[in-house]
C-alpha atoms as a PDB file:
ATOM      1  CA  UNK A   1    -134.504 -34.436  31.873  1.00  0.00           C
ATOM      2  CA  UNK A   2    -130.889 -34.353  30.190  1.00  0.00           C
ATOM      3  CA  UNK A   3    -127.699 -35.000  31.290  1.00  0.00           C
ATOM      4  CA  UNK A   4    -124.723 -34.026  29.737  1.00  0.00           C
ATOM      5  CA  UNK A   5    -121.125 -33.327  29.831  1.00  0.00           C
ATOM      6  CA  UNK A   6    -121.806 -30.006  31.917  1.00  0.00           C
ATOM      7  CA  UNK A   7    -123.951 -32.195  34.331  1.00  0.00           C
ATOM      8  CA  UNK A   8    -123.353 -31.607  38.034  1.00  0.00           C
ATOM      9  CA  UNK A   9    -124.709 -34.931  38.201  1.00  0.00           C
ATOM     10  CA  UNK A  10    -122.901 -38.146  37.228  1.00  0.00           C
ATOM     11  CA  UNK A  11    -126.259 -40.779  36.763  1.00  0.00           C
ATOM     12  CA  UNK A  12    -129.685 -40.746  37.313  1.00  0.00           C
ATOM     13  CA  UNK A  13    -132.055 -42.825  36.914  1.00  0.00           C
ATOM     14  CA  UNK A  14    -135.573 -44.771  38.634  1.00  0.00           C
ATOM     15  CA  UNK A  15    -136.016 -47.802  40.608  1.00  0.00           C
ATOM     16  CA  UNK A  16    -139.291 -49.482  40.544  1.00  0.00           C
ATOM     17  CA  UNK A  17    -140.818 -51.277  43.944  1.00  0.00           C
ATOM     18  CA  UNK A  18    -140.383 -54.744  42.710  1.00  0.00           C
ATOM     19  CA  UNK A  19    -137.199 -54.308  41.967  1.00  0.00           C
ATOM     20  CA  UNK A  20    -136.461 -52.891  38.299  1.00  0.00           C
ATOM     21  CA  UNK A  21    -134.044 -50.322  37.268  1.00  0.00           C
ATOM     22  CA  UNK A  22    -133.474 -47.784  34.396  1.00  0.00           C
ATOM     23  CA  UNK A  23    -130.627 -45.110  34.320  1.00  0.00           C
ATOM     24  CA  UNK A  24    -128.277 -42.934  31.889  1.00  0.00           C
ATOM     25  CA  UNK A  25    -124.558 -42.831  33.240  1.00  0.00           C
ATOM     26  CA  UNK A  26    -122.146 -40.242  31.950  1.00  0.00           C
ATOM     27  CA  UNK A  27    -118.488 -41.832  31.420  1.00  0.00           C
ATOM     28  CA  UNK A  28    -115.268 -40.452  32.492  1.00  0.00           C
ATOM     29  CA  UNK A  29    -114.553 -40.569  28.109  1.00  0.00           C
ATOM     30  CA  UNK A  30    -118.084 -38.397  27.825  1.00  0.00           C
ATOM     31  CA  UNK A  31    -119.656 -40.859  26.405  1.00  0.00           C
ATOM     32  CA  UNK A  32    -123.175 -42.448  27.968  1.00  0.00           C
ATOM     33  CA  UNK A  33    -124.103 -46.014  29.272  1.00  0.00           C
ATOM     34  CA  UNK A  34    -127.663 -46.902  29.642  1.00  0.00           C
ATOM     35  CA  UNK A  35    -128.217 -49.359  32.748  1.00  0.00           C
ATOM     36  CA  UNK A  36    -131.194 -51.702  33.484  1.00  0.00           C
ATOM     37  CA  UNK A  37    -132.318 -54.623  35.340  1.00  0.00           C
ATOM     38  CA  UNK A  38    -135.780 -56.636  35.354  1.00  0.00           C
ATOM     39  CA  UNK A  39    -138.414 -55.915  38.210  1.00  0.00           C
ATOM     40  CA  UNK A  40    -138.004 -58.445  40.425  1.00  0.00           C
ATOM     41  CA  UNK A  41    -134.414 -57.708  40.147  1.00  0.00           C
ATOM     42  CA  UNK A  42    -131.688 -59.855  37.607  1.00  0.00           C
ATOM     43  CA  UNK A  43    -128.760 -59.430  35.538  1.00  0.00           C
ATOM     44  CA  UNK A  44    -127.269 -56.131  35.346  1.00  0.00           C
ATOM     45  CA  UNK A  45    -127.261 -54.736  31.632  1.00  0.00           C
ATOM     46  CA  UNK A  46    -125.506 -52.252  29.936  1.00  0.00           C
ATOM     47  CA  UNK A  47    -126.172 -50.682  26.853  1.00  0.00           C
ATOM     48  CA  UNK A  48    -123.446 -48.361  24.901  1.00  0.00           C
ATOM     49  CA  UNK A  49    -125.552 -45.443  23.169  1.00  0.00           C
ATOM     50  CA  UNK A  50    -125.467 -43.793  19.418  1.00  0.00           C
ATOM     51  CA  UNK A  51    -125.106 -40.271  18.832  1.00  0.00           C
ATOM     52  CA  UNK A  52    -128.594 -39.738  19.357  1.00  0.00           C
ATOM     53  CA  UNK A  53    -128.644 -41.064  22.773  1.00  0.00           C
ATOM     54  CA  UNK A  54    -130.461 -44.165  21.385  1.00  0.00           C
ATOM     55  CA  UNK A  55    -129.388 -47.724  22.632  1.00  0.00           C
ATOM     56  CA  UNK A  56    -126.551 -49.368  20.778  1.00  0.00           C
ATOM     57  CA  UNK A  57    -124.676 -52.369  22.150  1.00  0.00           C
ATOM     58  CA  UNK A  58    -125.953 -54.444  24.633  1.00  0.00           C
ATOM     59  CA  UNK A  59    -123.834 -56.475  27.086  1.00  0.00           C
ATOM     60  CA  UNK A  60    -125.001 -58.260  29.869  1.00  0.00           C
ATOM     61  CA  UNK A  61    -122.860 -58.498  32.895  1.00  0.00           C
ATOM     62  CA  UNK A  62    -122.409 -61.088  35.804  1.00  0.00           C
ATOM     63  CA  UNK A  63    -123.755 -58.537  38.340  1.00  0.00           C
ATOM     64  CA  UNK A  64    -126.973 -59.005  39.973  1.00  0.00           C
ATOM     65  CA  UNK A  65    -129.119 -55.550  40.860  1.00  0.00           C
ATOM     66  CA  UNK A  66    -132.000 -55.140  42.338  1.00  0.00           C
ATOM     67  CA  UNK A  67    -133.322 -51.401  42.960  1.00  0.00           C
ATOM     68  CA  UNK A  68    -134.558 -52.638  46.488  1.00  0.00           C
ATOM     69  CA  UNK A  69    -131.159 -52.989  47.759  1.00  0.00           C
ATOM     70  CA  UNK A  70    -129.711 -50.179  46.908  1.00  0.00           C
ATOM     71  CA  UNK A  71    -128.717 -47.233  48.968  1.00  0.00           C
ATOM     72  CA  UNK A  72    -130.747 -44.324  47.234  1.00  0.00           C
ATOM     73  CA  UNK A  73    -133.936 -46.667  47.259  1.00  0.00           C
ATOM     74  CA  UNK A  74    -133.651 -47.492  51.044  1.00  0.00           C
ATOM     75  CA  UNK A  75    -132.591 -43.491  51.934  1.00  0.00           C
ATOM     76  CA  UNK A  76    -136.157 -42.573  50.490  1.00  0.00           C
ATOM     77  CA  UNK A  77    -138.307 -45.162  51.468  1.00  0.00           C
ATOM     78  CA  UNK A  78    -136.880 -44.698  55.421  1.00  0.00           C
ATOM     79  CA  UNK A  79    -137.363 -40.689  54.668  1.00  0.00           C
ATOM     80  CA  UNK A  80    -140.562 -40.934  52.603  1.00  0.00           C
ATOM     81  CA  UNK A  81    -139.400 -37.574  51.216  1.00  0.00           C
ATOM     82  CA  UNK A  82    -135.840 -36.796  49.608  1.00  0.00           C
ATOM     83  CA  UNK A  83    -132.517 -37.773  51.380  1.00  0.00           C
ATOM     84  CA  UNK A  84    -128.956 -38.241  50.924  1.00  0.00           C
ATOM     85  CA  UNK A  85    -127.112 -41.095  50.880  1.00  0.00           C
ATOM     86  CA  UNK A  86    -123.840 -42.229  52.850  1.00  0.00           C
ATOM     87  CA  UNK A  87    -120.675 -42.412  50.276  1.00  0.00           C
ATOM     88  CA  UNK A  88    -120.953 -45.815  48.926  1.00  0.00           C
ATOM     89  CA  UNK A  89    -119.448 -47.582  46.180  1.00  0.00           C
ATOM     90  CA  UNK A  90    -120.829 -48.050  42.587  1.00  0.00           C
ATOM     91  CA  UNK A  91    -122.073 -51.989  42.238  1.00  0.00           C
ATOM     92  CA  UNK A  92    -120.633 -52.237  38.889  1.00  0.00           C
ATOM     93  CA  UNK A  93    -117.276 -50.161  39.339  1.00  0.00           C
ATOM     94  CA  UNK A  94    -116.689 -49.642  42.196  1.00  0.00           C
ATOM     95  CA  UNK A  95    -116.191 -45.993  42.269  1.00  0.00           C
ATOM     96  CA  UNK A  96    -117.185 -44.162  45.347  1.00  0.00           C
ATOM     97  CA  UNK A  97    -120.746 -42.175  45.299  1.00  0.00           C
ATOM     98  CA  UNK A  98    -123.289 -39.964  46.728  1.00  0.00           C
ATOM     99  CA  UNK A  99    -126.971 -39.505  45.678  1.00  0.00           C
ATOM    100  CA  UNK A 100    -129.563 -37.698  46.281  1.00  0.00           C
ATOM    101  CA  UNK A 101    -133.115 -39.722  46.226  1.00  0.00           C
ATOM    102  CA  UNK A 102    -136.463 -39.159  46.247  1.00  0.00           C
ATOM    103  CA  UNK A 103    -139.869 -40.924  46.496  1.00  0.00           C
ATOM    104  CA  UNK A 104    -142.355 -40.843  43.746  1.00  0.00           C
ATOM    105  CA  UNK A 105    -146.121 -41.066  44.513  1.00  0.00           C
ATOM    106  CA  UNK A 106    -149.217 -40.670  42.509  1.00  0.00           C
ATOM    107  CA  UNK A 107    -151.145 -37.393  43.167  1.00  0.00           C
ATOM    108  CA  UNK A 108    -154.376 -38.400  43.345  1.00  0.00           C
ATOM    109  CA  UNK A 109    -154.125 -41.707  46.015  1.00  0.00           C
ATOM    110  CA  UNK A 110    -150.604 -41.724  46.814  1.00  0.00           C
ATOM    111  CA  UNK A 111    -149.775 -45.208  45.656  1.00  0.00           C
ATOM    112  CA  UNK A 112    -145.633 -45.322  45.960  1.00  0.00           C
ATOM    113  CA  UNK A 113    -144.134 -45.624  42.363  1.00  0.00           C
ATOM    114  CA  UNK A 114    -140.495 -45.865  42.777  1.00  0.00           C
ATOM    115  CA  UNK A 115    -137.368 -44.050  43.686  1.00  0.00           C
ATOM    116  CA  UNK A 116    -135.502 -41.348  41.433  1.00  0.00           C
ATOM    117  CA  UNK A 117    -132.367 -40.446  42.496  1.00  0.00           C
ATOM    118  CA  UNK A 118    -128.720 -38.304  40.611  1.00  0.00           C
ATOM    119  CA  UNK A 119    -125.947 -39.515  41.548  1.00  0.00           C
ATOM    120  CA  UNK A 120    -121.873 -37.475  41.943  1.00  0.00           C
ATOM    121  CA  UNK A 121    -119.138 -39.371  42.389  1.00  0.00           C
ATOM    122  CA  UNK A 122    -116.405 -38.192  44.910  1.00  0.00           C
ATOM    123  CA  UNK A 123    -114.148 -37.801  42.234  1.00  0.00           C
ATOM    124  CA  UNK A 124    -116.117 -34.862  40.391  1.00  0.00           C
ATOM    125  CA  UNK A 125    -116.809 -33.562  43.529  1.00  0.00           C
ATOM    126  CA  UNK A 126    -112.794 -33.421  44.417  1.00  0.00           C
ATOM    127  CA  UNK A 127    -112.424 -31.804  40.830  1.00  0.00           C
ATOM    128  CA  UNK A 128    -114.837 -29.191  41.319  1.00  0.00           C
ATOM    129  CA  UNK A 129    -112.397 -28.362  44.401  1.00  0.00           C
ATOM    130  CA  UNK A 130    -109.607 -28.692  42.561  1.00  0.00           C
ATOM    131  CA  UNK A 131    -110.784 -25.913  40.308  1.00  0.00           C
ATOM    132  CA  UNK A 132    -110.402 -23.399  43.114  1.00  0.00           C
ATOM    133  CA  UNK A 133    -107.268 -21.534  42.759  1.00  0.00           C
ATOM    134  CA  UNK A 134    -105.097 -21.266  46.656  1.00  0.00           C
ATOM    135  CA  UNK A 135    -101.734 -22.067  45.372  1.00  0.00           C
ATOM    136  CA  UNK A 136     -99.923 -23.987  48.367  1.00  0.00           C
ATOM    137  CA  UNK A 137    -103.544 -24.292  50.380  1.00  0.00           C
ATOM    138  CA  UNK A 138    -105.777 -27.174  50.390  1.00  0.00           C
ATOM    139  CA  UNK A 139    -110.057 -27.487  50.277  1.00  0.00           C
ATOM    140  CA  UNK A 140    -111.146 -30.339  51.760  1.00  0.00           C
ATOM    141  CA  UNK A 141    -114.758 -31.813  52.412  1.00  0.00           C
ATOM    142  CA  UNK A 142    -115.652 -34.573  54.904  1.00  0.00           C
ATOM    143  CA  UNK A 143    -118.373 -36.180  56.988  1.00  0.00           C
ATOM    144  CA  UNK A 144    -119.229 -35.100  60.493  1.00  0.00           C
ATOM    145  CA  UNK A 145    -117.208 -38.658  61.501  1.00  0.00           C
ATOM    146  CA  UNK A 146    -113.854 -37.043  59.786  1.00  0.00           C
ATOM    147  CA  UNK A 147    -114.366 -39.425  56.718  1.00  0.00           C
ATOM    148  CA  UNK A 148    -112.556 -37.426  53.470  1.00  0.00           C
ATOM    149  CA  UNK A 149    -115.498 -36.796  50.694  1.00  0.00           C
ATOM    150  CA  UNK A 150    -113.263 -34.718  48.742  1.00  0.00           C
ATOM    151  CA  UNK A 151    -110.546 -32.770  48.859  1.00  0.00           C
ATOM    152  CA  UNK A 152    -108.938 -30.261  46.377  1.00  0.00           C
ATOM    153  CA  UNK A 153    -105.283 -31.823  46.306  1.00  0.00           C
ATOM    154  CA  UNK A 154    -104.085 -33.204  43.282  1.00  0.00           C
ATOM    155  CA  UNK A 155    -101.701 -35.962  44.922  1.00  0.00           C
ATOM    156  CA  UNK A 156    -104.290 -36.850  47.769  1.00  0.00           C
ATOM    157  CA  UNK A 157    -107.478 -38.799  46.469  1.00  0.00           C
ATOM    158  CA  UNK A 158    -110.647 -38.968  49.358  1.00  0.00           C
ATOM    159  CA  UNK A 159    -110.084 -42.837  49.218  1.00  0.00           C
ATOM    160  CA  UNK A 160    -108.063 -45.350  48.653  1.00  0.00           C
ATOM    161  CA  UNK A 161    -107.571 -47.840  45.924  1.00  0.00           C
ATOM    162  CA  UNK A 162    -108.144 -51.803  46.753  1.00  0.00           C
ATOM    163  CA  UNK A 163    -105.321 -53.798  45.444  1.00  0.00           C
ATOM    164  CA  UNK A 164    -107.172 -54.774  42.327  1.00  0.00           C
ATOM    165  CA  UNK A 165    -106.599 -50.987  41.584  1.00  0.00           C
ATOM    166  CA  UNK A 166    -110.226 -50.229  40.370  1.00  0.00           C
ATOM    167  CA  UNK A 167    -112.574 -50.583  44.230  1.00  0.00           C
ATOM    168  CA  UNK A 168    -112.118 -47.765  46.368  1.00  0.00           C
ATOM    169  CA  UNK A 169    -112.091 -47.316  50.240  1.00  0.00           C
ATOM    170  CA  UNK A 170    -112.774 -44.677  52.317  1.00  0.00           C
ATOM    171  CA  UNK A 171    -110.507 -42.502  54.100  1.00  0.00           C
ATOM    172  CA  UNK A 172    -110.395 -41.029  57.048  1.00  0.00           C
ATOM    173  CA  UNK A 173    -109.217 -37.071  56.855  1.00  0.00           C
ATOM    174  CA  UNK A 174    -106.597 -38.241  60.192  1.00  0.00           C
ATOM    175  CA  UNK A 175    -104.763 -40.846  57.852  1.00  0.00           C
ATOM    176  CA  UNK A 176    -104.152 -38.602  55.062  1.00  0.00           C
ATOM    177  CA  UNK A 177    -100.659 -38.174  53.732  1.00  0.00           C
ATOM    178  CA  UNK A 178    -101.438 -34.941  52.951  1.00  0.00           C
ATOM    179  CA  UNK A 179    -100.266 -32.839  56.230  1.00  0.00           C
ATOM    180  CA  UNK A 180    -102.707 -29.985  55.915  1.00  0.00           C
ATOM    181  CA  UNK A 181    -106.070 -32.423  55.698  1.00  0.00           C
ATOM    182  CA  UNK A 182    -104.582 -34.565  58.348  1.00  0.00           C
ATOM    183  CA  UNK A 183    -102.898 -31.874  60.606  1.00  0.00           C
ATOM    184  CA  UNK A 184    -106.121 -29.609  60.358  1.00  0.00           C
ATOM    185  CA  UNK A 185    -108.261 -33.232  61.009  1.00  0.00           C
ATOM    186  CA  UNK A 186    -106.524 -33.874  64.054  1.00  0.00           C
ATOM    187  CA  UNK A 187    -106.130 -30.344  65.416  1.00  0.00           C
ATOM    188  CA  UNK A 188    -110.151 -30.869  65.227  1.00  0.00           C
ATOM    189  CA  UNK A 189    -110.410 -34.052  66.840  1.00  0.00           C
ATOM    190  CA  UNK A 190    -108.157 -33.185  69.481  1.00  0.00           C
ATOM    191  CA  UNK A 191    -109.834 -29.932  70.227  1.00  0.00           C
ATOM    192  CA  UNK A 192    -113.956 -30.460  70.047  1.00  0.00           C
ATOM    193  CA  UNK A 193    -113.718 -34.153  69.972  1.00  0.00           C
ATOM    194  CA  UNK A 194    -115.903 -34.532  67.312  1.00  0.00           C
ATOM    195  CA  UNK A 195    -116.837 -33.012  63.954  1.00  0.00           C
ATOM    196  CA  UNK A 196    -120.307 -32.979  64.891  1.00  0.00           C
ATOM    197  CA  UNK A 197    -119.667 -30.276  67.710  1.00  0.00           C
ATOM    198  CA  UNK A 198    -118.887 -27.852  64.768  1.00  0.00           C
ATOM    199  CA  UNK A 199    -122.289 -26.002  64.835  1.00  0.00           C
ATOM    200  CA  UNK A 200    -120.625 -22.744  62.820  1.00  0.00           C
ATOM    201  CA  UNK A 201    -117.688 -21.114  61.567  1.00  0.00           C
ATOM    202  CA  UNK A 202    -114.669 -21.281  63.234  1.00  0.00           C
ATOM    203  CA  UNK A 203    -111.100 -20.459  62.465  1.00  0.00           C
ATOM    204  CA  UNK A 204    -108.291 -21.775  63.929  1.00  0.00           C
ATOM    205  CA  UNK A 205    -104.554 -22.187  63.234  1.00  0.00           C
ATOM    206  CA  UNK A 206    -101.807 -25.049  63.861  1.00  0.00           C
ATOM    207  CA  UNK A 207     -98.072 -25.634  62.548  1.00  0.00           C
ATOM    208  CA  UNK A 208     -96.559 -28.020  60.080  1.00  0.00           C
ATOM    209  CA  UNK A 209     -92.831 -27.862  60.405  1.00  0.00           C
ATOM    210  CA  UNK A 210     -92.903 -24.578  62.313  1.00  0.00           C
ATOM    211  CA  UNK A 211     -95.177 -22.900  59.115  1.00  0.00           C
ATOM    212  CA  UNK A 212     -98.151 -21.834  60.395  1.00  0.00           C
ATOM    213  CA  UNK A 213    -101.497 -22.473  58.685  1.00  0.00           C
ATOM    214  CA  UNK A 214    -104.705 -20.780  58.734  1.00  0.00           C
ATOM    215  CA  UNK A 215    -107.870 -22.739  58.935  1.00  0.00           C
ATOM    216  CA  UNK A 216    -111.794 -21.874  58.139  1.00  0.00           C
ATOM    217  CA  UNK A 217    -113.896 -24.474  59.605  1.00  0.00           C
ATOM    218  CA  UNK A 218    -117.833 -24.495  58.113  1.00  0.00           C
ATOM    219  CA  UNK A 219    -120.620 -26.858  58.949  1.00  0.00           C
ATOM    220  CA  UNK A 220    -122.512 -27.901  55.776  1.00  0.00           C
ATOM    221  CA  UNK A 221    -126.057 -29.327  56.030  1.00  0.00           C
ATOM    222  CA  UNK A 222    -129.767 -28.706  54.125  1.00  0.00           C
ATOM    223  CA  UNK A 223    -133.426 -30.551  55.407  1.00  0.00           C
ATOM    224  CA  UNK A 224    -132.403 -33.656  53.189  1.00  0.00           C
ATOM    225  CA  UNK A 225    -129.769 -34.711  55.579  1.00  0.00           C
ATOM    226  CA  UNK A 226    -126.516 -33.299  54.007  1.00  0.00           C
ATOM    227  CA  UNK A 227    -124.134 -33.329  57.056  1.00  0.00           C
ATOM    228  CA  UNK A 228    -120.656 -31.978  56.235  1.00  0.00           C
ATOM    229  CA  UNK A 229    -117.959 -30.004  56.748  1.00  0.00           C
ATOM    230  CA  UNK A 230    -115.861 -27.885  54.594  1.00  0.00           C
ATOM    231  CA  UNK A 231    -112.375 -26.569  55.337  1.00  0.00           C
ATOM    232  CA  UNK A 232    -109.824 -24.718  54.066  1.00  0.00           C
ATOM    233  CA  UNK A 233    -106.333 -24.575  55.327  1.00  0.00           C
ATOM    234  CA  UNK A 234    -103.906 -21.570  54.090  1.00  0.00           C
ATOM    235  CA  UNK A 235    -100.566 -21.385  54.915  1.00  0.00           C
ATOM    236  CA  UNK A 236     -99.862 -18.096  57.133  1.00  0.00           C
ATOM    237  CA  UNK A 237     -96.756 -16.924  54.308  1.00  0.00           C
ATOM    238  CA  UNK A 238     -99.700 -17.169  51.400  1.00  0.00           C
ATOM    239  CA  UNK A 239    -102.679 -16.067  53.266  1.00  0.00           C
ATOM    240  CA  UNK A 240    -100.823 -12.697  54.531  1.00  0.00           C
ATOM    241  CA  UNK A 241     -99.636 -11.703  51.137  1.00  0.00           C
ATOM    242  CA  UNK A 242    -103.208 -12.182  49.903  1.00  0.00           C
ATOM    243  CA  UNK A 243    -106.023  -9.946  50.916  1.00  0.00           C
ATOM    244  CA  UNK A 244    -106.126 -11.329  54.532  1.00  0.00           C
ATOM    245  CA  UNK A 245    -110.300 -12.324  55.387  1.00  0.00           C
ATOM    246  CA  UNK A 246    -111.215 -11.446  51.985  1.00  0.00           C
ATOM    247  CA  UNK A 247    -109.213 -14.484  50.487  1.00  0.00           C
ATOM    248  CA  UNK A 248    -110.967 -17.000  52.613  1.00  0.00           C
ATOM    249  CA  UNK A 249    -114.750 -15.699  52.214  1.00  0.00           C
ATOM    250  CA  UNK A 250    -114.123 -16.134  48.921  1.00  0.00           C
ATOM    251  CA  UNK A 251    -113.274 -19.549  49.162  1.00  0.00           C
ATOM    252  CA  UNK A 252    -115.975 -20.325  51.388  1.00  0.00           C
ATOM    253  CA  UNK A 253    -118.275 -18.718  48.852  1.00  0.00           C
ATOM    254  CA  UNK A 254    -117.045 -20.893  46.077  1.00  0.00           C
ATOM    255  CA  UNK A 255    -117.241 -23.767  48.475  1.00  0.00           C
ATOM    256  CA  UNK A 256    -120.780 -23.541  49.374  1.00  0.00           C
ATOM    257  CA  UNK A 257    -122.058 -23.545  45.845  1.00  0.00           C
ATOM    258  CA  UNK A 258    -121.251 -26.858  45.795  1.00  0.00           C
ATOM    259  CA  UNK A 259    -124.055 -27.101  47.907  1.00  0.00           C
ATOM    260  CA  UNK A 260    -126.590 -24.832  45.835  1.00  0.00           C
ATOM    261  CA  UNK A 261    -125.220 -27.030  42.652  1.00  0.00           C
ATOM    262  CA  UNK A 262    -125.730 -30.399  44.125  1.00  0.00           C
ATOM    263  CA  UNK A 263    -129.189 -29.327  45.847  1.00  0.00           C
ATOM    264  CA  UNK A 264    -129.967 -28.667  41.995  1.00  0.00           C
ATOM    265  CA  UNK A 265    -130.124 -32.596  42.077  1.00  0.00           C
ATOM    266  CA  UNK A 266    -133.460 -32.761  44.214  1.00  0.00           C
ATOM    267  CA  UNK A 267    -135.266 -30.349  41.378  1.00  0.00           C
ATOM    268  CA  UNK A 268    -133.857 -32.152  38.661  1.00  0.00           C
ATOM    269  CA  UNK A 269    -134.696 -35.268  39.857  1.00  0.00           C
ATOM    270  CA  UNK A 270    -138.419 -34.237  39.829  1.00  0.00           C
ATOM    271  CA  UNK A 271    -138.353 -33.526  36.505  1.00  0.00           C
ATOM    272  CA  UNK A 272    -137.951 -37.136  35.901  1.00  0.00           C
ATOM    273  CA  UNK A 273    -141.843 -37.539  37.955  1.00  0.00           C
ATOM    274  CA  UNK A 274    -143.847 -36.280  35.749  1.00  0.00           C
ATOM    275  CA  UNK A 275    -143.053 -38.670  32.225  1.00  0.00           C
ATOM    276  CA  UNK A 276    -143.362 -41.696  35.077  1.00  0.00           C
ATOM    277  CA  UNK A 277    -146.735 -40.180  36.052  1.00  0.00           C
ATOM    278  CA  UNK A 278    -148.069 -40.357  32.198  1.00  0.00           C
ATOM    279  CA  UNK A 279    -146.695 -43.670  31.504  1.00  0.00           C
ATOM    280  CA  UNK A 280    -148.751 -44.643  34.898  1.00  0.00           C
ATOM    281  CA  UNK A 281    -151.558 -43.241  34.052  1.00  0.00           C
ATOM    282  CA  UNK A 282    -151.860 -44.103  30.354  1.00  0.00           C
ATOM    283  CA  UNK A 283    -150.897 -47.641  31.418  1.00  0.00           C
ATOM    284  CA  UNK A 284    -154.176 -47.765  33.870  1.00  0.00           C
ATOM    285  CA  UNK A 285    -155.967 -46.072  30.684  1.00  0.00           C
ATOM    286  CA  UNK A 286    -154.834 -48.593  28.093  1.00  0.00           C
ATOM    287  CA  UNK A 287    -155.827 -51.136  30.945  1.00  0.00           C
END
């Protein structure tokens, strides 16, 4: 498997059942980081790469990891079959994430190998968004509980910075400053209660300083346990000078290959299975 700068994934890697760790990281500068930590679990090392993806520089940092404890490893192992993970923050950065996991088994008796996993960071995600072109409108993402997983505005990040500037925290769509995620948040919570009444489409439409917006409310899930929502708020003054419905589907369309492109993870992912399944087996051979 490769990952480069066109990745729609942001790491991936393999935890092992004692504990060890291996992964390839693609930096914000483009550049790669390869990650590891001893089975039984250790000290976190990173190693800067050469031009041929070969380790360079090694520095060892004052983390302590252990593949065990991690999210993606405990979303497969409760699963036993591929599953998302909550948003959680990166142990080393503390950027916010979301992976996609899987279990790895030997074919022939089904002895449990380890954990791959890719991993997107809420910030590509929001960029992807950003990408979309609605002029004064706003795509948004967020869990079924109203927390923001990304959203397309440039001035309105899906979390919040710590006051050491580099951890993030989540936020809620309803404390946005942004008044189309929060108005269009609250217009939801106010009318079904919850998120997780949304079982399809809807459309619906509120005011912001007597300017009337248009909103397209979609329910995004898959059998791994993605469970969000997607909406997109137009202002009424753009979306009638556009091509009315057409705009929107559009929109949605774009929106939901997010989906298809992140799904991508769970095939990609396997194609990490089958090296670990040589080394396994050759291992029992040279054995």
């Amino acid at each position: 498997m490769q990952l480069n700068s066109l990745s729609p994934i942001t790491i991936i890697g393999f935890g092992t059942p004692t504990g060890g760790h291996r992964a390839v990281e693609l930096l914000k500068d483009g550049t790669f980081s390869i990650r590891t930590a001893p089975n039984g679990g250790g000290k976190y090392k990173t190693f800067t790469t050469n031009p041929d993806g070969s380790p360079a520089q090694v520095t060892e940092t004052s983390v302590n990891f252990d593949s065990r404890q991690r999210p993606w490893f405990k979303a497969a192992v409760k699963s036993q079959r591929a599953a998302w993970t909550n948003v959680y923050p990166h142990i080393y950065t503390g950027e916010l994430l979301v992976a996609l996991a899987e279990p790895v088994y030997v074919p022939k008796n089904g002895n449990f190998l380890g954990v791959t996993y890719g991993i997107r960071s809420l910030e590509e995600i929001s960029r992807f968004l950003r990408a979309i072109d609605i002029k004064t409108g706003t795509v948004f993402i967020m869990e079924r509980d109203q927390t923001l997983v990304a959203t397309s505005s440039i001035t309105q990040k899906p979390y919040q910075l710590l006051q050491n500037e580099k951890e993030q925290k989540l936020l809620k769509a309803t404390d946005s400053q942004n008044l189309q995620i929060s108005g269009a948040a609250k217009y939801l919570r106010n009318r079904s209660g919850s998120s997780e009444n949304i079982r399809q489409a809807e459309q619906f439409e509120f005011e912001i300083n007597g300017d009337r917006q248009s909103v397209q409310v979609t329910p995004i899930s898959d059998l791994n346990g993605l469970n969000w929502t997607i909406v997109v708020v137009i202002p009424e003054s753009e979306f009638m000078a556009a091509i009315h419905a057409n705009k929107v589907w559009t929109i949605l369309l774009i929106g939901i290959t997010l989906l298809v492109a992140t799904g991508i993870s769970i095939i990609t992912t396997r194609w990490i299975t089958k090296p670990i399944l040589r080394l396994s087996q050759a291992s029992k051979a040279i054995a």
